[in-house]
C-alpha atoms as a PDB file:
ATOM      1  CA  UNK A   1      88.647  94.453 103.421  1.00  0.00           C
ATOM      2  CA  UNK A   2      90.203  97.808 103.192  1.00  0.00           C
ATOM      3  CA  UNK A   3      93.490  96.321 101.833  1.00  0.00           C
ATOM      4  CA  UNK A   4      94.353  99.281  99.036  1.00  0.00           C
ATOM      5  CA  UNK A   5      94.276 102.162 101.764  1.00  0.00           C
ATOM      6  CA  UNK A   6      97.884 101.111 102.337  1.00  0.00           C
ATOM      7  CA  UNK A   7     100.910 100.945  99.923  1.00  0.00           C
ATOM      8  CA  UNK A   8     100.020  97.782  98.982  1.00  0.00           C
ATOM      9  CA  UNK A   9     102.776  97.663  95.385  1.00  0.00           C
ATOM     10  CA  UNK A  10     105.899  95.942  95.514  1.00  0.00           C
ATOM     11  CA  UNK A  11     108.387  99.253  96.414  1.00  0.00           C
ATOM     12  CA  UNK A  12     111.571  97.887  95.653  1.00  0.00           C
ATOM     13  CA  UNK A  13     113.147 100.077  93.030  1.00  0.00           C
ATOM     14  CA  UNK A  14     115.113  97.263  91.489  1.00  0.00           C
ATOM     15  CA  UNK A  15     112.112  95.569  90.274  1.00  0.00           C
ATOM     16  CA  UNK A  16     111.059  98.293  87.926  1.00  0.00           C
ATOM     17  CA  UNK A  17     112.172  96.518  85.184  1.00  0.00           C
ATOM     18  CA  UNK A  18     112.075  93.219  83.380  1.00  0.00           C
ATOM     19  CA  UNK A  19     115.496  92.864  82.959  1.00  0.00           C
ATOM     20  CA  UNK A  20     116.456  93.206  86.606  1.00  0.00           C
ATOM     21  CA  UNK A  21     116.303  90.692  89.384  1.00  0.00           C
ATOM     22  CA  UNK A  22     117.496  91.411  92.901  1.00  0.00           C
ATOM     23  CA  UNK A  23     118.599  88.348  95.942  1.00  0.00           C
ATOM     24  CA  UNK A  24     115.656  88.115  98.532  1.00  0.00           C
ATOM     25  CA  UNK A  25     115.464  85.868 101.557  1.00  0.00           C
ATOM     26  CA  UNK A  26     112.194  85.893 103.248  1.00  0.00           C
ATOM     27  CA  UNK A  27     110.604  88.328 103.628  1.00  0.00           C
ATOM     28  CA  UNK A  28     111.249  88.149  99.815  1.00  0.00           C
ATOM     29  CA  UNK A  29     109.769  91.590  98.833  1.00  0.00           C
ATOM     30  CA  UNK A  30     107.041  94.398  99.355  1.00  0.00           C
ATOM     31  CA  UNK A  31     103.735  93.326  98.845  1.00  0.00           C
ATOM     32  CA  UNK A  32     100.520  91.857 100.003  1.00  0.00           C
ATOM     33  CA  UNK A  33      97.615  89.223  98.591  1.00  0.00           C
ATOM     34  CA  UNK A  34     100.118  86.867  96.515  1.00  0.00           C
ATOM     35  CA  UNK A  35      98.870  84.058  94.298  1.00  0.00           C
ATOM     36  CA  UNK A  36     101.718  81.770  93.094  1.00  0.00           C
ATOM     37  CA  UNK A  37     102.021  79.143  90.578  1.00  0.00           C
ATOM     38  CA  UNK A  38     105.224  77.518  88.855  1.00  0.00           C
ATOM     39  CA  UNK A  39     105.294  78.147  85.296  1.00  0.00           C
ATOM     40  CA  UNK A  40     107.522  75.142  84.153  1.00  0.00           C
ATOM     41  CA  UNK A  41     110.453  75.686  86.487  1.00  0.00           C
ATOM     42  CA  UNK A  42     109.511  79.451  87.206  1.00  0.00           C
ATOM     43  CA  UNK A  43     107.971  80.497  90.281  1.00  0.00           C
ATOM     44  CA  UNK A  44     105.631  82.852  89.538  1.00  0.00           C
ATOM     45  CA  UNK A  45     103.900  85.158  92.416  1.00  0.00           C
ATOM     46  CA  UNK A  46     101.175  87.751  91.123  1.00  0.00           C
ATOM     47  CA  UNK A  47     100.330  90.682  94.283  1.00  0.00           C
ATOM     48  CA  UNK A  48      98.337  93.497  94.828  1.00  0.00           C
ATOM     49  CA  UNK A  49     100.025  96.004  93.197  1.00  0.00           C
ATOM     50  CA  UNK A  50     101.869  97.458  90.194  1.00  0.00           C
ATOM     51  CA  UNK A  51     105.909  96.453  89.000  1.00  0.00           C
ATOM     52  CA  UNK A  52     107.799  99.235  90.777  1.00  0.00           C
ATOM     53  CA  UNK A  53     105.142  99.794  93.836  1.00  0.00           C
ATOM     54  CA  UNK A  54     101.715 101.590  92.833  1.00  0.00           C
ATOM     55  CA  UNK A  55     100.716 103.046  95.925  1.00  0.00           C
ATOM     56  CA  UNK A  56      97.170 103.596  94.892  1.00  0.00           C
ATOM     57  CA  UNK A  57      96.516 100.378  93.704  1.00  0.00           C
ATOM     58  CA  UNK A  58      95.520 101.063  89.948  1.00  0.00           C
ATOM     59  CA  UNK A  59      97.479  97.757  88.462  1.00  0.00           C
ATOM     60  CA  UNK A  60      98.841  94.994  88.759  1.00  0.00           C
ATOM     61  CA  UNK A  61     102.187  93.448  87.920  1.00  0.00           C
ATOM     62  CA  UNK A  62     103.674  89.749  88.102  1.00  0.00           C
ATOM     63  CA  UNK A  63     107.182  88.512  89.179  1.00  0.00           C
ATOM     64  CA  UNK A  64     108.838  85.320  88.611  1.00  0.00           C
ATOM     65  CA  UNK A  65     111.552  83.513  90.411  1.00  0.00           C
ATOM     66  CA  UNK A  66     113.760  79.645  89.440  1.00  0.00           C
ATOM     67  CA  UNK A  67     115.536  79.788  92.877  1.00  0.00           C
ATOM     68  CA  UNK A  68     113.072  81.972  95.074  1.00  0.00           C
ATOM     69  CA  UNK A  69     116.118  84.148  95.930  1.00  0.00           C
ATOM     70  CA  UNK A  70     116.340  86.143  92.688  1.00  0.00           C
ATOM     71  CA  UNK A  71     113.560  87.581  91.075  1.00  0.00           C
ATOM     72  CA  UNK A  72     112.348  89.384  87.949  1.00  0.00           C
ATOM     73  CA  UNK A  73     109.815  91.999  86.643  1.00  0.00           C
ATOM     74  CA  UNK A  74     107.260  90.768  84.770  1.00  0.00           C
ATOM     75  CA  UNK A  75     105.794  94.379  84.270  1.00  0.00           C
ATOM     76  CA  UNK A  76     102.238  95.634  84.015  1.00  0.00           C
ATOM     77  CA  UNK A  77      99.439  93.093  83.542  1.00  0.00           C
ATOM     78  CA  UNK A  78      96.346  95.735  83.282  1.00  0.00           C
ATOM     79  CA  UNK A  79      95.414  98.969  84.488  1.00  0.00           C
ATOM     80  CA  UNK A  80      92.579 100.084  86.466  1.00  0.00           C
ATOM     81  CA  UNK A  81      91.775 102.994  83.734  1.00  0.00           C
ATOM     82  CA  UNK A  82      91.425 100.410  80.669  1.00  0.00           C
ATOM     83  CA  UNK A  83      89.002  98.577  82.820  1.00  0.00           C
ATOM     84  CA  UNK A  84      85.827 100.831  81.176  1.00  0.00           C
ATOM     85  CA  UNK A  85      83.331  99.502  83.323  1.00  0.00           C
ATOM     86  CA  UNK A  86      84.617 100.048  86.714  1.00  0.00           C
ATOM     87  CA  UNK A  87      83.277 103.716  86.939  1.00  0.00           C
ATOM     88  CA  UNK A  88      79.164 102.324  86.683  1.00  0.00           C
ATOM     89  CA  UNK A  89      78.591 102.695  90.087  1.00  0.00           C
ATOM     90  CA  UNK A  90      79.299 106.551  90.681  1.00  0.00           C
ATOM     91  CA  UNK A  91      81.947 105.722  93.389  1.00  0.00           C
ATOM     92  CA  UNK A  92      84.580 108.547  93.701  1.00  0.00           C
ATOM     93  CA  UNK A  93      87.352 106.078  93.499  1.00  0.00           C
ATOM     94  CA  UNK A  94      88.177 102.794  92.726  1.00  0.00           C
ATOM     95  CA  UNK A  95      90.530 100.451  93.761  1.00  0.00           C
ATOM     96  CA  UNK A  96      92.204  96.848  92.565  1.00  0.00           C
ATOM     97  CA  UNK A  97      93.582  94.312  94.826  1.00  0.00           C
ATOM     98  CA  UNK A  98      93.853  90.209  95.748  1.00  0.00           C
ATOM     99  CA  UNK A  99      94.988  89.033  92.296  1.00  0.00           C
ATOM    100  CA  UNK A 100      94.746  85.412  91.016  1.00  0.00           C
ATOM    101  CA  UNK A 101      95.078  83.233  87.737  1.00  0.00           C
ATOM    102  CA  UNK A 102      93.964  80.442  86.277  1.00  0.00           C
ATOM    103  CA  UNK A 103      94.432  78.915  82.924  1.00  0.00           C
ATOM    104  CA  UNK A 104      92.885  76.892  80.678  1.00  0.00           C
ATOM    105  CA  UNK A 105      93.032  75.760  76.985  1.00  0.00           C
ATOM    106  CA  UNK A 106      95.682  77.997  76.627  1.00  0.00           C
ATOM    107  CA  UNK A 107      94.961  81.043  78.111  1.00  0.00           C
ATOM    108  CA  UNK A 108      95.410  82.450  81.069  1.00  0.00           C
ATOM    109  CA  UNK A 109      92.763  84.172  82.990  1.00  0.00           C
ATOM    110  CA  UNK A 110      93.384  87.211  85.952  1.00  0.00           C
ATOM    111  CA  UNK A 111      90.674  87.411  88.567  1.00  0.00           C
ATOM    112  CA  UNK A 112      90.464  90.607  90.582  1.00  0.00           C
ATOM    113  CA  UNK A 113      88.683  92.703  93.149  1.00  0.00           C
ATOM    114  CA  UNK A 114      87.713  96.138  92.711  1.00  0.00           C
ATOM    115  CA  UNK A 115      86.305  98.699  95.795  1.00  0.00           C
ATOM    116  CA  UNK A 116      85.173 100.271  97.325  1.00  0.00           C
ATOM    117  CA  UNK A 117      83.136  98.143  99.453  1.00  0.00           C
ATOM    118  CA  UNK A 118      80.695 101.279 100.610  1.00  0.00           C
ATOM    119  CA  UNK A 119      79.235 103.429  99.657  1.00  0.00           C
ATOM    120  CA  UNK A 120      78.646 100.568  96.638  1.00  0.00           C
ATOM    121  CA  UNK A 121      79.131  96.928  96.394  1.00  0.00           C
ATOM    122  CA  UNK A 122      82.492  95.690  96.089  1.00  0.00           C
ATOM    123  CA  UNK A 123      82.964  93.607  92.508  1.00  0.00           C
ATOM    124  CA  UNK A 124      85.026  90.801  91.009  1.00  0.00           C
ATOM    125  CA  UNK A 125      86.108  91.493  87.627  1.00  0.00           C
ATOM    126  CA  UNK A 126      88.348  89.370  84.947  1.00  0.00           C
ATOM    127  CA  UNK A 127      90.828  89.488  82.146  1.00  0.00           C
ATOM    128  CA  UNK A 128      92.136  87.606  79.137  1.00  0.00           C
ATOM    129  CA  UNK A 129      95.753  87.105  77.906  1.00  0.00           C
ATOM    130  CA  UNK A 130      97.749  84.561  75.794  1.00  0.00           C
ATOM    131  CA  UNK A 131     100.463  84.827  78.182  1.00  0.00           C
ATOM    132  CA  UNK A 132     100.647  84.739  81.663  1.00  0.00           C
ATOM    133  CA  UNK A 133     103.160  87.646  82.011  1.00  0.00           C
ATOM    134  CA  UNK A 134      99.633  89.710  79.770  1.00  0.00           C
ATOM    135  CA  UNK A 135      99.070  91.657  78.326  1.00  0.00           C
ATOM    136  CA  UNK A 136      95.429  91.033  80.017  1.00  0.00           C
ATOM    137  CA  UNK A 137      91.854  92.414  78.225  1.00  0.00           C
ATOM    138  CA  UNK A 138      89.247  92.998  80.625  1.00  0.00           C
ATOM    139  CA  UNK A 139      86.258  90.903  79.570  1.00  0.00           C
ATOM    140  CA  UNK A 140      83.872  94.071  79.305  1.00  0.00           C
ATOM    141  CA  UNK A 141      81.576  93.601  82.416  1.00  0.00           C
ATOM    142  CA  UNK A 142      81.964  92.427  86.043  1.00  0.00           C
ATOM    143  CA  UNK A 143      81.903  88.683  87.112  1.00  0.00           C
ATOM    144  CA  UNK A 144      80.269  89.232  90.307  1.00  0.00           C
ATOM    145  CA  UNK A 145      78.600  92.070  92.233  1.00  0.00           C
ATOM    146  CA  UNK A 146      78.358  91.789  96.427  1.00  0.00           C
ATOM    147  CA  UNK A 147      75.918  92.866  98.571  1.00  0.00           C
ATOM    148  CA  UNK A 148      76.012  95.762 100.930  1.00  0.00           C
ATOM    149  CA  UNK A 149      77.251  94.143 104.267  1.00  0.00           C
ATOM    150  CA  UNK A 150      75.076  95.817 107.067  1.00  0.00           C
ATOM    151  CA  UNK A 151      75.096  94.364 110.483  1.00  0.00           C
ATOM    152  CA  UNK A 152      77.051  91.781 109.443  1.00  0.00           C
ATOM    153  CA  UNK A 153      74.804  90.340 106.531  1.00  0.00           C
ATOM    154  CA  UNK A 154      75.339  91.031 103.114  1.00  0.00           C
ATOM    155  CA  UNK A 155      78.147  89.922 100.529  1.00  0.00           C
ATOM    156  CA  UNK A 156      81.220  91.061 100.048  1.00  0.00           C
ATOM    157  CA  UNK A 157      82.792  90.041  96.195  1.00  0.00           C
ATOM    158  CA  UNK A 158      86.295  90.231  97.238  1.00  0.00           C
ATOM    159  CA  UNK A 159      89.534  87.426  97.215  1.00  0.00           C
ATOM    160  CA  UNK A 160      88.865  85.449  93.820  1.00  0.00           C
ATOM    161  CA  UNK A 161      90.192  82.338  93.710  1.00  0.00           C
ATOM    162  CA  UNK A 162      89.058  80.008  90.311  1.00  0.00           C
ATOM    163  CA  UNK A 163      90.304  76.103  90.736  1.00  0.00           C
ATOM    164  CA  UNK A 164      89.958  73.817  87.355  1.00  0.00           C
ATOM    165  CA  UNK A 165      89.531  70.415  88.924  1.00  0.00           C
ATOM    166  CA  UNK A 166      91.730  67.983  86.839  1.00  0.00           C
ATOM    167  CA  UNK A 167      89.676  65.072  86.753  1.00  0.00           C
ATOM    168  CA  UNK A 168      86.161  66.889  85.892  1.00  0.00           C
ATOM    169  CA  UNK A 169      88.091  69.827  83.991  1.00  0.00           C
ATOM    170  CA  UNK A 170      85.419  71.917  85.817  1.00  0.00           C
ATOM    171  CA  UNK A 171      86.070  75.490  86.945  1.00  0.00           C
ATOM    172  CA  UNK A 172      84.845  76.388  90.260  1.00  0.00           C
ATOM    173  CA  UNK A 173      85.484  80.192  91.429  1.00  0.00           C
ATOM    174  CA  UNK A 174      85.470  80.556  94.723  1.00  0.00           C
ATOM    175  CA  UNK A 175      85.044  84.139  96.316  1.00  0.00           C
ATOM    176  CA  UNK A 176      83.863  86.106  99.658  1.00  0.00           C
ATOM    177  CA  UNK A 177      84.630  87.455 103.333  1.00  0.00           C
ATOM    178  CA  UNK A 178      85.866  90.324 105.600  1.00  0.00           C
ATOM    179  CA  UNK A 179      82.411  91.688 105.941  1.00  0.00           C
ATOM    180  CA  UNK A 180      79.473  89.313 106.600  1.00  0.00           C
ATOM    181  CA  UNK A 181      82.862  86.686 105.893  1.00  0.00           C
ATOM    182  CA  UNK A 182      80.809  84.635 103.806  1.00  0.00           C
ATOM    183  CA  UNK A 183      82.284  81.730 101.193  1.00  0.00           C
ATOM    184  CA  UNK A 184      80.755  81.405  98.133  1.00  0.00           C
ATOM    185  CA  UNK A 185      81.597  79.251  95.005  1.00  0.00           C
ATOM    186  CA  UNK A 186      80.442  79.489  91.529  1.00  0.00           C
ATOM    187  CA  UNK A 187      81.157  76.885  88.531  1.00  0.00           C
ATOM    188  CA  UNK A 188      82.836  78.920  85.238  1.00  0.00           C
ATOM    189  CA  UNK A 189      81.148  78.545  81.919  1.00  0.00           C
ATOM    190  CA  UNK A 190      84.281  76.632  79.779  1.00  0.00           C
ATOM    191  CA  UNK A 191      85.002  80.499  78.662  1.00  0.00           C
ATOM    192  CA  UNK A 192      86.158  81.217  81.726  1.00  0.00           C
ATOM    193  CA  UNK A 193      84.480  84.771  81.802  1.00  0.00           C
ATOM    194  CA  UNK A 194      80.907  83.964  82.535  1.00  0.00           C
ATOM    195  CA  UNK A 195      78.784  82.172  86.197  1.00  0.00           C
ATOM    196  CA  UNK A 196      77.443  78.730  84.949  1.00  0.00           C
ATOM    197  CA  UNK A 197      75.777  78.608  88.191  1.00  0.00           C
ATOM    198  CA  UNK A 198      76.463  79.251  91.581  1.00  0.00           C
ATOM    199  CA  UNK A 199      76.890  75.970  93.987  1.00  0.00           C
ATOM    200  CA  UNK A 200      75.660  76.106  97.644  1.00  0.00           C
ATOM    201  CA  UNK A 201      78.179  75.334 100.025  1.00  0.00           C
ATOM    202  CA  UNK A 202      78.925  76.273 103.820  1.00  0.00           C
ATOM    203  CA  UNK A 203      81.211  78.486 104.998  1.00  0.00           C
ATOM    204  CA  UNK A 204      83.558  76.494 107.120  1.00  0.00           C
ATOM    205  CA  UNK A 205      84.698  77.589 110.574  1.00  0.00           C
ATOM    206  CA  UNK A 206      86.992  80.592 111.266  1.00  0.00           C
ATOM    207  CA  UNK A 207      86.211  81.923 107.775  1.00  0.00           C
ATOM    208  CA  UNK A 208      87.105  85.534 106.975  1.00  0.00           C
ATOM    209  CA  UNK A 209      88.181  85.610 103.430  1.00  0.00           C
ATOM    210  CA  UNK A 210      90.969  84.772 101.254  1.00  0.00           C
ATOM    211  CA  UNK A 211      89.972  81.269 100.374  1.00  0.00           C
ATOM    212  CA  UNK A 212      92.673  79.117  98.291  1.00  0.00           C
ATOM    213  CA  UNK A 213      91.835  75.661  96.694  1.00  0.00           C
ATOM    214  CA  UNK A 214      94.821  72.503  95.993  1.00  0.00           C
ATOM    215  CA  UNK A 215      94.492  69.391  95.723  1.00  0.00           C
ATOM    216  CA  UNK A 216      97.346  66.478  96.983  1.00  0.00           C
ATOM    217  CA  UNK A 217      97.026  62.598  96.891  1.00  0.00           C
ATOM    218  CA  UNK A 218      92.892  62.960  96.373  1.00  0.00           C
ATOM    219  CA  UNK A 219      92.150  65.148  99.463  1.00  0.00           C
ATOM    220  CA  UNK A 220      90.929  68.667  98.822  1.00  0.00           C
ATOM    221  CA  UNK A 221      92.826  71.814 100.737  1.00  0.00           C
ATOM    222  CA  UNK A 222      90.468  74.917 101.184  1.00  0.00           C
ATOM    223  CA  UNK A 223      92.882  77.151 102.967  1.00  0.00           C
ATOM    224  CA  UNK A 224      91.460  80.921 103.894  1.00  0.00           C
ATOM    225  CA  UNK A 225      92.606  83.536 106.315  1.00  0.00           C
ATOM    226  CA  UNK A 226      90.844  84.292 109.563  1.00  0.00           C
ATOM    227  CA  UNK A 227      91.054  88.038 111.882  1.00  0.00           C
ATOM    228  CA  UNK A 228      91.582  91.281 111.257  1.00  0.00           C
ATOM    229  CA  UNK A 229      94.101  91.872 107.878  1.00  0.00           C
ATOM    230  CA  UNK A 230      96.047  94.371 109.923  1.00  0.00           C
ATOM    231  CA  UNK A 231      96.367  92.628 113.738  1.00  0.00           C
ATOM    232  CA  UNK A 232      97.726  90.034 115.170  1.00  0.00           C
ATOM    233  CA  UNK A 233      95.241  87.421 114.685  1.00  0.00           C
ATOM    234  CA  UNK A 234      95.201  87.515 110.880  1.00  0.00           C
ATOM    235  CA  UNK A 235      95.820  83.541 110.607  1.00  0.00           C
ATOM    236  CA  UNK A 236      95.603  80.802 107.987  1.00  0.00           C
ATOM    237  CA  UNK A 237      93.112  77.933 108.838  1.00  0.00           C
ATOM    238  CA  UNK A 238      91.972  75.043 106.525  1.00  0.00           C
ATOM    239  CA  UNK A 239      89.689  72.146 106.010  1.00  0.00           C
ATOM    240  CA  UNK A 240      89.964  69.122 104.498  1.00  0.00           C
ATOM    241  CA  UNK A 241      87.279  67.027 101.747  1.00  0.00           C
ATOM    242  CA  UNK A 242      87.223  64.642  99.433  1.00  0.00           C
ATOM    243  CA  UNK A 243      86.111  67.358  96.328  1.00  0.00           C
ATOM    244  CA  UNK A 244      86.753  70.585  95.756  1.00  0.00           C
ATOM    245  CA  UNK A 245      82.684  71.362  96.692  1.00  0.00           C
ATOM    246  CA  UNK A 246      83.098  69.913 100.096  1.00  0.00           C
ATOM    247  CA  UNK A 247      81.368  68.833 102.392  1.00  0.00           C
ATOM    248  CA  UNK A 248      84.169  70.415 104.399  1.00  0.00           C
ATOM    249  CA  UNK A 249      85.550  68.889 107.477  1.00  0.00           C
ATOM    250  CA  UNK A 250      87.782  71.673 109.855  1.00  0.00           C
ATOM    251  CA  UNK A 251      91.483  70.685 110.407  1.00  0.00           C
ATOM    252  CA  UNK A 252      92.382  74.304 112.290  1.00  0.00           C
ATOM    253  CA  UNK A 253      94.880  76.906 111.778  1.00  0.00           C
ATOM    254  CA  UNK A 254      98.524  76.428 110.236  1.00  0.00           C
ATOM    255  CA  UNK A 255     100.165  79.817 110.100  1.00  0.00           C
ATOM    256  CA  UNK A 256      99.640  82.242 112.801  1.00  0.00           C
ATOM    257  CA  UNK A 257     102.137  85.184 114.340  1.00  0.00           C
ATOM    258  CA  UNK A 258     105.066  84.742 116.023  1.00  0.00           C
ATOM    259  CA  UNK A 259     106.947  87.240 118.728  1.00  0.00           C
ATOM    260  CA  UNK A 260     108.638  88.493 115.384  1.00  0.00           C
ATOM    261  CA  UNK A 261     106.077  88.393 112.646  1.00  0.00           C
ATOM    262  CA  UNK A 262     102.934  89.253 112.443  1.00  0.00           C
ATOM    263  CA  UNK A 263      99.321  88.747 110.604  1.00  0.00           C
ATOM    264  CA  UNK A 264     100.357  85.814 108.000  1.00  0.00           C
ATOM    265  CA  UNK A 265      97.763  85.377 105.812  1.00  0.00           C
ATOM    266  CA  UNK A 266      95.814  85.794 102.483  1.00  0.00           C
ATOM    267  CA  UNK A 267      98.103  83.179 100.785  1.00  0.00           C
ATOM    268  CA  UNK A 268      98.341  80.477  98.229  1.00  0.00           C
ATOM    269  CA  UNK A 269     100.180  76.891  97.937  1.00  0.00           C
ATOM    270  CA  UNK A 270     102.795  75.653  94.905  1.00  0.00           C
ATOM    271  CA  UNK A 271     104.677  72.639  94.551  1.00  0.00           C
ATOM    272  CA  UNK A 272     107.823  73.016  92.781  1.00  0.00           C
ATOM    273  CA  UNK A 273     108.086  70.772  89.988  1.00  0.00           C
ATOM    274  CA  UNK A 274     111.366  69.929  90.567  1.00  0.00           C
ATOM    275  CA  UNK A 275     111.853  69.075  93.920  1.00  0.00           C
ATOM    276  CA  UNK A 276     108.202  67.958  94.875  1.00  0.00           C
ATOM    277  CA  UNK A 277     108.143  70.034  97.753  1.00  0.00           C
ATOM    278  CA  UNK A 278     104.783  72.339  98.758  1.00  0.00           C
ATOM    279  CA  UNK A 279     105.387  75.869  98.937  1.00  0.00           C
ATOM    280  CA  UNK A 280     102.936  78.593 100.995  1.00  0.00           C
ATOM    281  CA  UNK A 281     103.312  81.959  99.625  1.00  0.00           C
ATOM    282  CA  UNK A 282     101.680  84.649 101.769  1.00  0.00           C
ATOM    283  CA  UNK A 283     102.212  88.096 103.159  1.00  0.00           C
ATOM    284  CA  UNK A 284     102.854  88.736 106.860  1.00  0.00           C
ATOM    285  CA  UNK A 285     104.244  92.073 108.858  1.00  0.00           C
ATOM    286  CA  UNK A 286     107.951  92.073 110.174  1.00  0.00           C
ATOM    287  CA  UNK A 287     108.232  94.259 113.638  1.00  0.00           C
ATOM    288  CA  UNK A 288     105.017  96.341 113.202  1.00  0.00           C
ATOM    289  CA  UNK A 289     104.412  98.589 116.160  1.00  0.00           C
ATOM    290  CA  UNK A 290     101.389  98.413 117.821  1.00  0.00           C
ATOM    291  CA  UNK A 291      98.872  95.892 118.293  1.00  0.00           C
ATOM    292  CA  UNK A 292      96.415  96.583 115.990  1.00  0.00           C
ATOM    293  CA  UNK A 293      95.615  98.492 113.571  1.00  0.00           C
ATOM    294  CA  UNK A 294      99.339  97.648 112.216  1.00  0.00           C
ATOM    295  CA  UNK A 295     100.984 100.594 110.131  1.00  0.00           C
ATOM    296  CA  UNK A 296     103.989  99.921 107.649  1.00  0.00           C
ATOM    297  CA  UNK A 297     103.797  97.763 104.826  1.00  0.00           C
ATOM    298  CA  UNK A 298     103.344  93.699 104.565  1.00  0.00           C
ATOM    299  CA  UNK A 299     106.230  91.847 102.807  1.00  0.00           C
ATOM    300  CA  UNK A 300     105.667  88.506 100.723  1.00  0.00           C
ATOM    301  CA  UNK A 301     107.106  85.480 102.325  1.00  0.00           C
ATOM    302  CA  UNK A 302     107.707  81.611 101.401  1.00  0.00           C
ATOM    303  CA  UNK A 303     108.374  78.730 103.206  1.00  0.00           C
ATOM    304  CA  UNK A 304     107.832  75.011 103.253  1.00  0.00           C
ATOM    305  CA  UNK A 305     104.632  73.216 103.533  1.00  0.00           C
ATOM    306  CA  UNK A 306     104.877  69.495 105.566  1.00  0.00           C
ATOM    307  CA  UNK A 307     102.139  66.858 105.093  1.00  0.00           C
ATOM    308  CA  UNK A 308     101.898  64.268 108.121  1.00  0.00           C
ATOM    309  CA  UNK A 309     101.390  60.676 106.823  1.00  0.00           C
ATOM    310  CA  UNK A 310      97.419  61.374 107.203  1.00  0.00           C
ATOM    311  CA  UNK A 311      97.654  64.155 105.185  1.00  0.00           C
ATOM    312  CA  UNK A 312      97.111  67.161 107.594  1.00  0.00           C
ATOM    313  CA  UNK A 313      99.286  69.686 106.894  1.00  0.00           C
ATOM    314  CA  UNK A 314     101.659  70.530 110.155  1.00  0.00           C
ATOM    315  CA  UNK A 315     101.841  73.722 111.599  1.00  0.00           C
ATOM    316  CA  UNK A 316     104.024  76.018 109.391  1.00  0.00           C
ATOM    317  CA  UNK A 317     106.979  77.679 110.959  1.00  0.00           C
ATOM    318  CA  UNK A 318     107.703  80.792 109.460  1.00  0.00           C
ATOM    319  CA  UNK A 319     111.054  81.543 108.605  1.00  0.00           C
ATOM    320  CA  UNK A 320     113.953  84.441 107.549  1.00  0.00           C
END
């Protein structure tokens, strides 16, 4: 998915810094692709794109939040130039987007895409820090390589997304979509940097890409977006199991447009620590004109997640 051929960096000029934070209601800010996770009290939320806005996509920043109304810089993670593998395939340009972290054993770990997806594969690539706020060091080689989607077959290695399973303290890594929109999931060697194995699995229905992994009272949540990433029908679906491999059982769609907004999707969940209460952090487009293909940039939203008593998660109302 051709998400970097818009401005996909965060453009508000007040979060240039680290020592500035700005009030947001939703949409909170500028951005597309987030991953979130509370760091102690902190939410954190880690985008396409660079602290500042980097309209070419070459970096990505972080930004952290304790009251998800003000929020602060966590600068520059990594750049796409200290990444000295990404020019082996003799494409022109290159691109980064769809962040996400992990850690483990004391380090955290930044999972990324990097295009273009034609005229070469698209690739997952991933970095190493002692800190979540980075600096990150590229491990020296890509994670994964894709396929050249023709006809709708092929794989694209976009939308990372590594889960460490609590009970096993396994690391699964799941990754895939837009074109051929095809789920795949790989167990991490304990170093985080390297494919054990890959583990077959179907790809449930309504699958495009963007695939997000929780877990809440013992029932798995794989949660991915469905439709085009700039229309209307960009949606988040999800399906239900009892482990994080599946076999996956289809509960339907939870966020989908509204006469205002438009396109929710490629998202992730957080619970605050605090309060208990689920969070879904995704992007979505306010007023775009036109149907589809949508012009303007998306804006990063969150808003409450409710469980019914059976543990299907109720449709999600999006809110300003």
């Amino acid at each position: 998915m051709k998400r970097f051929l818009i401005a996909a960096g965060l453009a508000l000029a007040a979060l240039t810094t680290t020592t500035t934070a700005v009030r947001a209601d939703n949409p909170q800010f500028q951005g597309a692709d987030p991953h979130a996770v509370y760091i102690g009290n902190e939410l954190w939320v880690f985008p396409t794109g660079g602290p500042g806005g980097s309209w070419e996509a070459d970096r990505f920043g972080a930004f952290s939040s304790t009251d998800r109304k003000h929020w602060q810089s966590r600068g520059e993670l990594i750049r796409r130039d200290s990444i000295k593998w990404i020019a082996d395939d003799g494409a022109k340009e290159h691109f980064l987007w769809a962040p996400a972290v992990a850690t483990k054993g004391g380090k955290w770990y930044l999972y990324y895409s990097v295009g273009p997806q034609n005229p070469t594969p698209s690739r997952i690539g991933v970095a190493v820090a002692a800190r979540p706020e980075g600096p990150y060091v590229d491990s020296g080689k890509p994670l994964l390589t894709g396929e050249l989607v023709k006809d709708g077959r092929g794989f694209e290695a976009i939308d990372p997304m590594t889960y460490v399973d609590a009970p096993s303290g396994k690391a699964y890594m799941y990754a895939g979509g837009s074109a051929g929109a095809k789920l795949r999931v790989f167990q991490l060697t304990p170093d985080m940097v390297t494919i054990d194995r890959e583990i077959a699995v179907a790809t449930p229905p309504q699958f495009t890409e963007g695939a997000f992994m929780h877990e809440r009272r013992g029932t798995y949540y794989l949660s991915y977006s469905h439709g085009h990433w700039n229309g209307p029908d960009y949606s988040v679906h999800y399906a239900t199991a009892s482990s994080p491999l599946g076999p996956w059982r289809y509960r339907g769609a939870i966020l989908t447009s509204d006469s205002k907004r438009k396109g929710p999707g490629h998202h992730s969940f957080a619970r605050d620590p605090k309060t208990g209460q689920w969070l879904i952090v995704y992007h979505r487009w306010e007023n775009p004109q036109g149907s589809m293909p949508f012009k303007g940039e998306r804006q990063v939203a969150v808003d409450r997640v409710r469980y019914a008593a059976d543990g299907r998660i109720l449709p999600i109302r999006m809110t300003d």
